[in-house]
Protein backbone atom coordinates (compact mmCIF):
# COMPACT_ATOMS: atom_id res chain seq x y z
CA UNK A 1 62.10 161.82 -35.44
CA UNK A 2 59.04 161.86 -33.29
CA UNK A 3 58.64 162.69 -29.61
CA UNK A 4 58.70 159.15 -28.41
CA UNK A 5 62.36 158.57 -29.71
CA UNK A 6 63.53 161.93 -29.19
CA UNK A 7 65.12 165.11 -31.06
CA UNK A 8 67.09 164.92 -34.49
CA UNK A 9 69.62 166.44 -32.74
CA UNK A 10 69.45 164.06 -30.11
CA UNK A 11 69.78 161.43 -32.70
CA UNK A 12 72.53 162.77 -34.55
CA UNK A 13 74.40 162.82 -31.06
CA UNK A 14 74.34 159.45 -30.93
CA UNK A 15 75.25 158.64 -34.22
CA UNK A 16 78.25 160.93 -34.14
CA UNK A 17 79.66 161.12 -30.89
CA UNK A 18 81.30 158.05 -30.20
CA UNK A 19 83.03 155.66 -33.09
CA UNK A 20 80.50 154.26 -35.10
CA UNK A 21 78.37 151.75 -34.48
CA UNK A 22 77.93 148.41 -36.67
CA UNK A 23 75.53 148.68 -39.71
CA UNK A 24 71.58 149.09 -38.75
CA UNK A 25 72.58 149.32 -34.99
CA UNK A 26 69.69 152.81 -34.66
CA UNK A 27 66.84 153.35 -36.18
CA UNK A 28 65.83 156.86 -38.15
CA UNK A 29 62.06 157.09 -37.37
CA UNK A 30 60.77 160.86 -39.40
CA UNK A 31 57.03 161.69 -39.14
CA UNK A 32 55.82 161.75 -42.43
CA UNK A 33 51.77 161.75 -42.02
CA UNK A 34 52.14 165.56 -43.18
CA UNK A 35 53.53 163.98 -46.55
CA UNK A 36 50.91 162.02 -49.85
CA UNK A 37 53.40 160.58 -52.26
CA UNK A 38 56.27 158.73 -52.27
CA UNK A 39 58.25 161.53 -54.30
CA UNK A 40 57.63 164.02 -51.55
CA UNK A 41 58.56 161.39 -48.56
CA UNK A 42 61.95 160.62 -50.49
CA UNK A 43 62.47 164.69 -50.83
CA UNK A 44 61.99 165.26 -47.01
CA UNK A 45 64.28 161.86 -46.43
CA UNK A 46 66.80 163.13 -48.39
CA UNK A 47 66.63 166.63 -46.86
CA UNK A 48 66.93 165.13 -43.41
CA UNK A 49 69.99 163.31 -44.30
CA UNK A 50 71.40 166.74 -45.60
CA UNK A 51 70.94 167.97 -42.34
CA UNK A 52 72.52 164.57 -40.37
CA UNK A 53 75.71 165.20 -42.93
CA UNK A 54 76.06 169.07 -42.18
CA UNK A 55 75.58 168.56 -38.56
CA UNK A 56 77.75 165.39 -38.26
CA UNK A 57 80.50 166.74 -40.15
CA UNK A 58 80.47 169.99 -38.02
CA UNK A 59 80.57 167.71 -34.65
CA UNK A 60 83.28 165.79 -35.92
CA UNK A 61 85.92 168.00 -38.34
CA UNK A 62 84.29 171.54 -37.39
CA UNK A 63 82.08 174.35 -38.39
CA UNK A 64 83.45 174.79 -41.43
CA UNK A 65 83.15 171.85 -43.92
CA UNK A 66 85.62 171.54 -46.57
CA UNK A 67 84.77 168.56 -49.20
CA UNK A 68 88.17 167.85 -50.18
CA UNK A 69 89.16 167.31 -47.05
CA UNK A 70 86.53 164.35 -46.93
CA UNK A 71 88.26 161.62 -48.73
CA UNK A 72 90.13 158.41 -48.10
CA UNK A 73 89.38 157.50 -44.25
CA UNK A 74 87.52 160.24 -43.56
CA UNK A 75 84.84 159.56 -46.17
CA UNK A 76 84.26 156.11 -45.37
CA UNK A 77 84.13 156.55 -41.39
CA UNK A 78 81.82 158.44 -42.73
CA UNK A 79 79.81 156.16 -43.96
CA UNK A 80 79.97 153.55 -41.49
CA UNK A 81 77.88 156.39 -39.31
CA UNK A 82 75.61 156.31 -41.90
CA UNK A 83 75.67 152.38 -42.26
CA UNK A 84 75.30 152.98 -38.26
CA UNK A 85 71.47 153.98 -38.92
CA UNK A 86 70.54 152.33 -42.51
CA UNK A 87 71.91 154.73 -45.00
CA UNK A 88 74.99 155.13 -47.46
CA UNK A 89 76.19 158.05 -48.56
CA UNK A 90 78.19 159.43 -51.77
CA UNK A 91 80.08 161.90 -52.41
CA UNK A 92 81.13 162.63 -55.81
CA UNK A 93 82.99 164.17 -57.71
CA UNK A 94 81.56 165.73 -60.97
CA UNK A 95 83.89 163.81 -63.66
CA UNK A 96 82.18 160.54 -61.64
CA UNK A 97 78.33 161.48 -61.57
CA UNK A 98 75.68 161.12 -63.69
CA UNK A 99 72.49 163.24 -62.70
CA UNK A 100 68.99 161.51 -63.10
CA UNK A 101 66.59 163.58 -65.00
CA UNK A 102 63.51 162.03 -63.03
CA UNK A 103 63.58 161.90 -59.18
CA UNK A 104 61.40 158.66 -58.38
CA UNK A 105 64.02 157.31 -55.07
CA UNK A 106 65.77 158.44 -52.75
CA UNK A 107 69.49 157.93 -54.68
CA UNK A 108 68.29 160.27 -57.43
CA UNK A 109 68.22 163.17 -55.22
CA UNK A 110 71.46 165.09 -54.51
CA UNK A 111 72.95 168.31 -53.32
CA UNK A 112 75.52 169.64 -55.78
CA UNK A 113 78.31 171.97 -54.06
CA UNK A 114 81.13 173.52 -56.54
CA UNK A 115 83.97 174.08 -54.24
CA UNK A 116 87.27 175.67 -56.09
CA UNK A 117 85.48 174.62 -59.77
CA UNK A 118 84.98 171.03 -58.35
CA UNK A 119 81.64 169.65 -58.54
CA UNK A 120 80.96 167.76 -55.53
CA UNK A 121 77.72 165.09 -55.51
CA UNK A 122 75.96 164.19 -52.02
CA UNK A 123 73.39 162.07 -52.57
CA UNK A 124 72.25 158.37 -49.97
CA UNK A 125 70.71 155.50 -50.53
CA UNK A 126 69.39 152.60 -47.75
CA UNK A 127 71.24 150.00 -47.33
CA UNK A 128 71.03 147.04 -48.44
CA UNK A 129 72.43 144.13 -46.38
């Protein structure tokens, strides 16, 4: 986020505090003039929308975030936050997920959590309306 649109955290606020909001309704505007190819602006994309999950599943199930728990309506309320500001976002389970072995776009990146011998998959991509 720059200075002129305010704080992440001011941004995830917004997203998260209130029901969400129809698809594309904010804007996500990261600085990225510290950044020289697109592989390294889709790694610090991706990281930032690690950071919107973790803190937007903290404001709205608690501190501690159990990925089990995140299924039916919960996962796709969910994503309509993330709709709310461009993105989609997946989480899946290992039997469902293929890795890339190249990471050329933001969908190829992913965080992999193992939580009681499940593989869990959280990986976004824009959306595309």
């Amino acid at each position: 986020m720059n200075e002129e649109s305010g704080s992440i955290l001011d941004f995830i606020c917004a997203i998260f505090e209130n029901e969400p909001k129809p698809k594309n309704s904010f804007n996500l505007t990261l600085d990225y003039s510290h950044l020289k190819t697109e592989n390294e602006i889709d790694e610090y994309l991706f990281k930032q929308l690690i950071n919107i999950f973790v803190a937007g599943c903290k404001l709205k199930y608690g501190e501690v975030i159990i990925l089990e728990n995140i299924v039916g309506e919960k996962k796709e309320k969910l994503n309509k936050y993330f709709n709310s500001f461009g993105y989609t976002i997946f989480i899946d389970i290992g039997t469902n997920f293929i890795p890339v072995t190249h990471q050329l776009k933001l969908k190829d990146y992913y965080l992999k959590i193992n939580s009681n011998n499940i593989n869990y998959y959280i990986y976004f991509d824009k959306l595309y309306i």
